[in-house]
C-alpha atoms as a PDB file:
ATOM      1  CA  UNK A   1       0.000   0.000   0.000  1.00  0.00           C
ATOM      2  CA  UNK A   2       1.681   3.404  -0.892  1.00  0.00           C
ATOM      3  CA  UNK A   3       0.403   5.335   2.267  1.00  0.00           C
ATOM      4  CA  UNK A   4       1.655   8.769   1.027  1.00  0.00           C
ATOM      5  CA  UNK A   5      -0.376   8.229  -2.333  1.00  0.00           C
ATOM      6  CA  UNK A   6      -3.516   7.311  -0.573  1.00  0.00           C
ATOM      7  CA  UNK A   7      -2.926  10.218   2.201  1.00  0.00           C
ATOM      8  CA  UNK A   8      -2.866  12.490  -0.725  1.00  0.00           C
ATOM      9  CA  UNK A   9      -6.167  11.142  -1.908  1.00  0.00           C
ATOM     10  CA  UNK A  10      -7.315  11.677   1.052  1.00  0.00           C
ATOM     11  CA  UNK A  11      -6.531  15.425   1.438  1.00  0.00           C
ATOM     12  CA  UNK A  12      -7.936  15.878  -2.257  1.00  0.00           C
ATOM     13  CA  UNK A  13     -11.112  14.577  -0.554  1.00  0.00           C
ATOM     14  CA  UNK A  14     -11.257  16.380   1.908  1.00  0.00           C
ATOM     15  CA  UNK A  15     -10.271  19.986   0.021  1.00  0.00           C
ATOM     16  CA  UNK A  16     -13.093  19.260  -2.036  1.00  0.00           C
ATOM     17  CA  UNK A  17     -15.482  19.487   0.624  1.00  0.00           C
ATOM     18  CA  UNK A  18     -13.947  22.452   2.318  1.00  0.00           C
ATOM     19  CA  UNK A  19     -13.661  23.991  -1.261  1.00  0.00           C
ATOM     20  CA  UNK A  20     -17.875  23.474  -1.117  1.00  0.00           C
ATOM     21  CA  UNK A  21     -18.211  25.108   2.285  1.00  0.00           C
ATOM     22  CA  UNK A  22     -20.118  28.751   2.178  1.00  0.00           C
ATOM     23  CA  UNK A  23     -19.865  31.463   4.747  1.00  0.00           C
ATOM     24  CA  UNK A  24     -22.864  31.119   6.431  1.00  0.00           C
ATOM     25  CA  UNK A  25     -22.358  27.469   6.978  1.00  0.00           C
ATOM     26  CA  UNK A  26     -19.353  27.742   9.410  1.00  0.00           C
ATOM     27  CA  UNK A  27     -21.177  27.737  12.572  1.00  0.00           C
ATOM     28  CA  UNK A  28     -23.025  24.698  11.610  1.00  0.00           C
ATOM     29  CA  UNK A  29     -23.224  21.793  14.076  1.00  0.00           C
ATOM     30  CA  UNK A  30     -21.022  18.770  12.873  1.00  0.00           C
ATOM     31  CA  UNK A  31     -21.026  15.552  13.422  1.00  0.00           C
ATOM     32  CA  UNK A  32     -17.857  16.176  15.737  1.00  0.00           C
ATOM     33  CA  UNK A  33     -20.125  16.879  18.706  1.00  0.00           C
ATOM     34  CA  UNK A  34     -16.956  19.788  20.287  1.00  0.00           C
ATOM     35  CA  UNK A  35     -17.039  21.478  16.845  1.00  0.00           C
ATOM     36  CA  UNK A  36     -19.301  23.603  14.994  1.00  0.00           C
ATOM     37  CA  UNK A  37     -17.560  23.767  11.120  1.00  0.00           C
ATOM     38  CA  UNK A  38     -15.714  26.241  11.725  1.00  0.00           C
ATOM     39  CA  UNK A  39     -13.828  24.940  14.578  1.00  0.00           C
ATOM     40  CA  UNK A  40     -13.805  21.379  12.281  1.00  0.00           C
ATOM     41  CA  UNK A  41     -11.858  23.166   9.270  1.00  0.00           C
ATOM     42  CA  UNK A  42      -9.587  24.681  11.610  1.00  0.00           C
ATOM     43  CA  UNK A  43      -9.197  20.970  13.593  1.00  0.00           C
ATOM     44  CA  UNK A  44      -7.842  20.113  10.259  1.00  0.00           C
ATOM     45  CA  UNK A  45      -5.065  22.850   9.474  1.00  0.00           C
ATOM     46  CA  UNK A  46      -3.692  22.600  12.925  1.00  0.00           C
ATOM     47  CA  UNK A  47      -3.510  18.678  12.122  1.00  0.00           C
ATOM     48  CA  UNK A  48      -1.626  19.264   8.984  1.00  0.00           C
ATOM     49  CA  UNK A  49       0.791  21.664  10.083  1.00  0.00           C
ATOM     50  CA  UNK A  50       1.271  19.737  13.335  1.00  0.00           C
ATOM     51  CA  UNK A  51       2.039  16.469  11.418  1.00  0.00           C
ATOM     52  CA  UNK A  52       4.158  18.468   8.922  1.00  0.00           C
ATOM     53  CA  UNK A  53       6.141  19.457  12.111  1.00  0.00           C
ATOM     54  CA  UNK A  54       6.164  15.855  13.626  1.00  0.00           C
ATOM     55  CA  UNK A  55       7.369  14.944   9.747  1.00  0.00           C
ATOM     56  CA  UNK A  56      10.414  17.225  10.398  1.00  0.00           C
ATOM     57  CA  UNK A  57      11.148  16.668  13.738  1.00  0.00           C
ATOM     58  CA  UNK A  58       9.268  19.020  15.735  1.00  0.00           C
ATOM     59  CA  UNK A  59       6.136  17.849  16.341  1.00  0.00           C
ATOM     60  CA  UNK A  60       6.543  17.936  20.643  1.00  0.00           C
ATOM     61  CA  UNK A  61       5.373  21.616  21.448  1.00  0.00           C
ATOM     62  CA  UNK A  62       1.574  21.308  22.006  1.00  0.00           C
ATOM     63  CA  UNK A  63       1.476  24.760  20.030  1.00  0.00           C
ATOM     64  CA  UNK A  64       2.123  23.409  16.721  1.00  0.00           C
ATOM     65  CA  UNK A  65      -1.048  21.177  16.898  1.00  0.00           C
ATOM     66  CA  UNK A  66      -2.888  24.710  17.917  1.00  0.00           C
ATOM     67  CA  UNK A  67      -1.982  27.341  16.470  1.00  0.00           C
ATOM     68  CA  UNK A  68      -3.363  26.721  13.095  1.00  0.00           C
ATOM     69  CA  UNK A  69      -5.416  29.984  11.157  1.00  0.00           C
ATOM     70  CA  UNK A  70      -8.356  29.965   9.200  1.00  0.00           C
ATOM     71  CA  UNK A  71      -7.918  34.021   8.129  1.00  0.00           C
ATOM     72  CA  UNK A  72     -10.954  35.026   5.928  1.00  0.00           C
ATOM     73  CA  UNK A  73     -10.448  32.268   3.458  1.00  0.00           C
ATOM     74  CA  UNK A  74     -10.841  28.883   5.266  1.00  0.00           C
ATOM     75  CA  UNK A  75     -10.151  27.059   1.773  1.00  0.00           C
ATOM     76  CA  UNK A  76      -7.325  28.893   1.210  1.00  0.00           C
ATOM     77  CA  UNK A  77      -6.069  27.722   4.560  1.00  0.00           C
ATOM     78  CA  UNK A  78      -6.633  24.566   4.040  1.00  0.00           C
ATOM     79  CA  UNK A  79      -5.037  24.263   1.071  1.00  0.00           C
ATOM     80  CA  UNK A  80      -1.633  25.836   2.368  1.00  0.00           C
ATOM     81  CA  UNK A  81      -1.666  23.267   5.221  1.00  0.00           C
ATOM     82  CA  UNK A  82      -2.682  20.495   2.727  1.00  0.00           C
ATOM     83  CA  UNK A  83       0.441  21.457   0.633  1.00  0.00           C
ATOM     84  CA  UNK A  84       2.573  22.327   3.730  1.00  0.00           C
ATOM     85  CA  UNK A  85       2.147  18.556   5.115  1.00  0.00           C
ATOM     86  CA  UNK A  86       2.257  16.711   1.540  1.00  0.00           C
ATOM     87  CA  UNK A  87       5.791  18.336   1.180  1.00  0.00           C
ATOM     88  CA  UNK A  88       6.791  17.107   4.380  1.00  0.00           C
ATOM     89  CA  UNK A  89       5.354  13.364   3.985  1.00  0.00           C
ATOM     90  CA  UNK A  90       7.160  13.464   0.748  1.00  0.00           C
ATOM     91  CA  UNK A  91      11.072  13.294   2.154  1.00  0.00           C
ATOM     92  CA  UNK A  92      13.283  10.515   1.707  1.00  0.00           C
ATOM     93  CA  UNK A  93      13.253   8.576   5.101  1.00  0.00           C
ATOM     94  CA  UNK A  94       9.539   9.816   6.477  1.00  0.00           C
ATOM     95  CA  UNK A  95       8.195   6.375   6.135  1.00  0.00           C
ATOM     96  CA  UNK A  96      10.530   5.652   8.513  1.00  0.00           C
ATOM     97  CA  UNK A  97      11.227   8.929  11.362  1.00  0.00           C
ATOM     98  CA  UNK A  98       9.805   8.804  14.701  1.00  0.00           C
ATOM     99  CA  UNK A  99       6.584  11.171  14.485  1.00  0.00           C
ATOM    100  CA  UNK A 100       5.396  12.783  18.397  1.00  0.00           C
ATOM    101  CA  UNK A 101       2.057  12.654  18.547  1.00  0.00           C
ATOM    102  CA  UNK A 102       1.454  14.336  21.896  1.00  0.00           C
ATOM    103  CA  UNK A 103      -2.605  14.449  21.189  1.00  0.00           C
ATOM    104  CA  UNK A 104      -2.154  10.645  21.812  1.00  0.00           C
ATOM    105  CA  UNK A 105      -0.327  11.175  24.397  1.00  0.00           C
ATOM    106  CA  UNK A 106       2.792  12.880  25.912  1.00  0.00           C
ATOM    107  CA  UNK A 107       6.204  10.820  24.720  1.00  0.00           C
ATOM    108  CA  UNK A 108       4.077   9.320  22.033  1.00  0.00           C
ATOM    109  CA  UNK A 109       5.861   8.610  19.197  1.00  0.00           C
ATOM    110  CA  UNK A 110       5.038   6.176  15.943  1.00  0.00           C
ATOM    111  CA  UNK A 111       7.169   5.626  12.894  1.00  0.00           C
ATOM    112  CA  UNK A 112       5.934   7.724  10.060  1.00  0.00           C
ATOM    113  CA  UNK A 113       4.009   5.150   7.473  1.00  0.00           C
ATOM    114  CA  UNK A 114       1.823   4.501  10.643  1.00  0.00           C
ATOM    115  CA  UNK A 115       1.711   8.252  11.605  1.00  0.00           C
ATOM    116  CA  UNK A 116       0.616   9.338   7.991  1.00  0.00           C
ATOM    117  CA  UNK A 117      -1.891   6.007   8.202  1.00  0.00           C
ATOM    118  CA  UNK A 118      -3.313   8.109  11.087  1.00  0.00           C
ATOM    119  CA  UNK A 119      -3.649  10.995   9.015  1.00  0.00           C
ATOM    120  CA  UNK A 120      -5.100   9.433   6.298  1.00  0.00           C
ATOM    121  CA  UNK A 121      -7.957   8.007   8.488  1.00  0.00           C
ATOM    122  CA  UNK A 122      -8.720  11.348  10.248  1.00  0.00           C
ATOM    123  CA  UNK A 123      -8.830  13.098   6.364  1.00  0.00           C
ATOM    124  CA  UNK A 124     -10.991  10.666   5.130  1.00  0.00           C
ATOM    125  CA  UNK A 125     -13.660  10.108   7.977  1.00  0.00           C
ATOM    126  CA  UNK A 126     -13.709  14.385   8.248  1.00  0.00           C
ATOM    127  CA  UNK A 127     -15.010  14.791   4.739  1.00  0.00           C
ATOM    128  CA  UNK A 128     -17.543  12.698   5.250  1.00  0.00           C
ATOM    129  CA  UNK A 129     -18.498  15.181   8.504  1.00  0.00           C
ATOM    130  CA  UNK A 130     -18.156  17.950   6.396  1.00  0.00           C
ATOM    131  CA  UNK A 131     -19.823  16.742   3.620  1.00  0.00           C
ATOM    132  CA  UNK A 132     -23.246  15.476   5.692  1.00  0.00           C
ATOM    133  CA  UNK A 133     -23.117  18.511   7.370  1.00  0.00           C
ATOM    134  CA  UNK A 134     -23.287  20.129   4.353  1.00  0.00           C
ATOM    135  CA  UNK A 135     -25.186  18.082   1.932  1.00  0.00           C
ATOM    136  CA  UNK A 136     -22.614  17.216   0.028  1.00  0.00           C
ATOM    137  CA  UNK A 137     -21.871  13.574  -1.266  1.00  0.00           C
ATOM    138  CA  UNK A 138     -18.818  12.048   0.218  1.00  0.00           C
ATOM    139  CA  UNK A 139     -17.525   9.461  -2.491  1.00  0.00           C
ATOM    140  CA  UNK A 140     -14.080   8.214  -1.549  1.00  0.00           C
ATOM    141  CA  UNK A 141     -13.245   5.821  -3.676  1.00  0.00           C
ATOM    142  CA  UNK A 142     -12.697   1.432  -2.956  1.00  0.00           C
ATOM    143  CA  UNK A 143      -9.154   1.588  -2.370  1.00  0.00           C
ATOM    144  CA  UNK A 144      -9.368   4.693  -0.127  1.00  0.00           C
ATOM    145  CA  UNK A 145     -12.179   3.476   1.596  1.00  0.00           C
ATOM    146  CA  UNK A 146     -10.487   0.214   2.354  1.00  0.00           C
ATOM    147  CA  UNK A 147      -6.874   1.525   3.604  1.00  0.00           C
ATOM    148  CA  UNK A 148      -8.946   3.568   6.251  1.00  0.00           C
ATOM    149  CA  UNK A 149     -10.651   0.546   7.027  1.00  0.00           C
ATOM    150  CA  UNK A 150      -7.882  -1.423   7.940  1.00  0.00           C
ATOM    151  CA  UNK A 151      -6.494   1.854   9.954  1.00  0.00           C
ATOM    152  CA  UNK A 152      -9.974   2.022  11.736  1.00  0.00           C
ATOM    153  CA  UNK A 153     -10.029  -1.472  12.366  1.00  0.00           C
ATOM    154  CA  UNK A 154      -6.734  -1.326  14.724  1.00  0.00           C
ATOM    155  CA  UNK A 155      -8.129   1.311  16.755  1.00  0.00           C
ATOM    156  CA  UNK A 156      -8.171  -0.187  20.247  1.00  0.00           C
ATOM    157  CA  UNK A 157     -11.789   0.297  22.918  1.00  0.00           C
ATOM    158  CA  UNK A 158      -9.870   1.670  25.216  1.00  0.00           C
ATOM    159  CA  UNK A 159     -10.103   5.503  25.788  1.00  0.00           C
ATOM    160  CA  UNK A 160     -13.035   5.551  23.539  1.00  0.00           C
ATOM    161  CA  UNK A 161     -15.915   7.460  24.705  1.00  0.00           C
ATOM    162  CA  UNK A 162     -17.192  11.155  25.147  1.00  0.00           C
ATOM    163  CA  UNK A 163     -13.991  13.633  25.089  1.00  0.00           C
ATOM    164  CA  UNK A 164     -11.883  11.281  23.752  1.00  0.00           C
ATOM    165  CA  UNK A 165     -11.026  11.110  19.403  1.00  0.00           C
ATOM    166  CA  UNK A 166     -12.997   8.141  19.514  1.00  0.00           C
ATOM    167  CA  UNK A 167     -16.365   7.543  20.391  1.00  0.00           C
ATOM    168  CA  UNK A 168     -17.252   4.055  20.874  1.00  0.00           C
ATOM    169  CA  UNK A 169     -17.584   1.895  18.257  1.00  0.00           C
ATOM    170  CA  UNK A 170     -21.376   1.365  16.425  1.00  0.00           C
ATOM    171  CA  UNK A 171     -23.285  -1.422  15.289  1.00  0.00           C
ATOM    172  CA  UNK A 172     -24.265  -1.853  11.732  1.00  0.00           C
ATOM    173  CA  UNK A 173     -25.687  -4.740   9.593  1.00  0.00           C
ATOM    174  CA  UNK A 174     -22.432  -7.047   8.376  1.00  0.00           C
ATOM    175  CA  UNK A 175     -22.845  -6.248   4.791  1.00  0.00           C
ATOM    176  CA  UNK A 176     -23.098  -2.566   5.269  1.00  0.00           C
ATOM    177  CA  UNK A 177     -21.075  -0.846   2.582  1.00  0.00           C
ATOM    178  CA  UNK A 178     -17.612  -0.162   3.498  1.00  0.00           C
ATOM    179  CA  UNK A 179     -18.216   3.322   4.127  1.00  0.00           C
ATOM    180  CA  UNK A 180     -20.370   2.847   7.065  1.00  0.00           C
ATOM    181  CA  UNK A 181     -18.539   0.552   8.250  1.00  0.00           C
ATOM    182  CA  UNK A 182     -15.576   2.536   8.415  1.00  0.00           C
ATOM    183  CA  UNK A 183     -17.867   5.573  10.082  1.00  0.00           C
ATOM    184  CA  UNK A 184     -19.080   2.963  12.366  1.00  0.00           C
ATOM    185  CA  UNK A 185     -15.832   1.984  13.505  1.00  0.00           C
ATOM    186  CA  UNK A 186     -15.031   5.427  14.814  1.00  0.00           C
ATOM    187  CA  UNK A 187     -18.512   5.790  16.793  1.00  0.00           C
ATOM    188  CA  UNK A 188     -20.305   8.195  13.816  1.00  0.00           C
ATOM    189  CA  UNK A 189     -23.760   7.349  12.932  1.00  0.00           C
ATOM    190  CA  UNK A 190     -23.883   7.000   9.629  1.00  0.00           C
ATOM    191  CA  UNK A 191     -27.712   8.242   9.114  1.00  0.00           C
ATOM    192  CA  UNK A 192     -26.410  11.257  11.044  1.00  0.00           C
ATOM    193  CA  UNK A 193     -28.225  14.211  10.146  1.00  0.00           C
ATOM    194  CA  UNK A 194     -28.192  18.008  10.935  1.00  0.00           C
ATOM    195  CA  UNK A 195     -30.703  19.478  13.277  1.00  0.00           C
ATOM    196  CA  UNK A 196     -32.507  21.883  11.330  1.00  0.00           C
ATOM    197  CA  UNK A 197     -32.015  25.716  11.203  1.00  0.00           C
END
């Protein structure tokens, strides 16, 4: 599986919903019970400038996962973060660097094909938030949908649960469509729907 391809996908994905996302929608409600859409786009730069900095070495100071700017433009942001942590994922040895991850945990550290596995997951499961919250369809394709399956899939119960990244896990029917599955996985409904205005 070549990760950094897929992650790529993945941030495509996800910059197409953001690219969809109109003014008035930002304060929204989002599946992401903490975040309204606003606060959901700007989740996502701080994640890709905080894993570009991990990527590089420097991903320990809690700011770096923080400090991330919408400005007036939030798809403009998003696609200077997209850019900024593609660059980084695409140096020599990354596959194989110790990435902090202090979200997960202070001293946490993964080698980078996992770390960027992480990524890909969050990218791929937040379009879908953005895009039912919305109206948009969310349309990743098989082989995306299946490499953040298999991430998904190793995400341990423990920890799960209200505050936490992960809610606990939902029950669907077995031959669900891979899609739901995956949102399953990671505690989202999948009929979610927004409460209306």
């Amino acid at each position: 599986m070549d990760i950094r391809r897929l992650d790529h996908q993945a941030l495509l994905l996800t910059g197409e919903m953001v690219s969809r996302v109109k003014t008035d929608q930002l304060r929204l409600a989002t599946p992401c019970a903490d975040w309204t859409l606003y606060g959901l786009l700007r989740h996502l730069v701080c994640q890709n400038e905080g894993f570009a900095a991990s990527a590089r070495g420097a991903g320990e100071p809690w700011a770096v996962w923080r400090d991330g700017d919408l400005g007036d433009e939030p798809d403009a942001a998003y696609e200077a973060s997209a850019d900024e942590v593609t660059a980084a994922f695409a140096e020599d040895d990354v596959l194989e660097r110790r990435f902090a991850l202090p979200e997960v945990g202070e001293g946490f550290a993964v080698p980078g094909r996992i770390a960027i596995g992480f990524h890909l997951l969050d990218y791929v499961v937040h379009a879908w938030d953005i895009a039912v919250t919305i109206g948009a369809p969310w349309e990743p394709d098989a082989e995306l949908t299946a490499a953040a399956l298999r991430v998904a899939s190793l995400v341990p119960d423990e920890g799960r649960g209200a505050g936490a990244a992960f809610r606990r896990r939902i029950a669907v029917p077995d031959d669900a469509p891979p899609g739901e599955r995956l949102l399953a996985l990671l505690g989202r409904d999948p009929s979610w729907t927004p409460a209306p205005c």
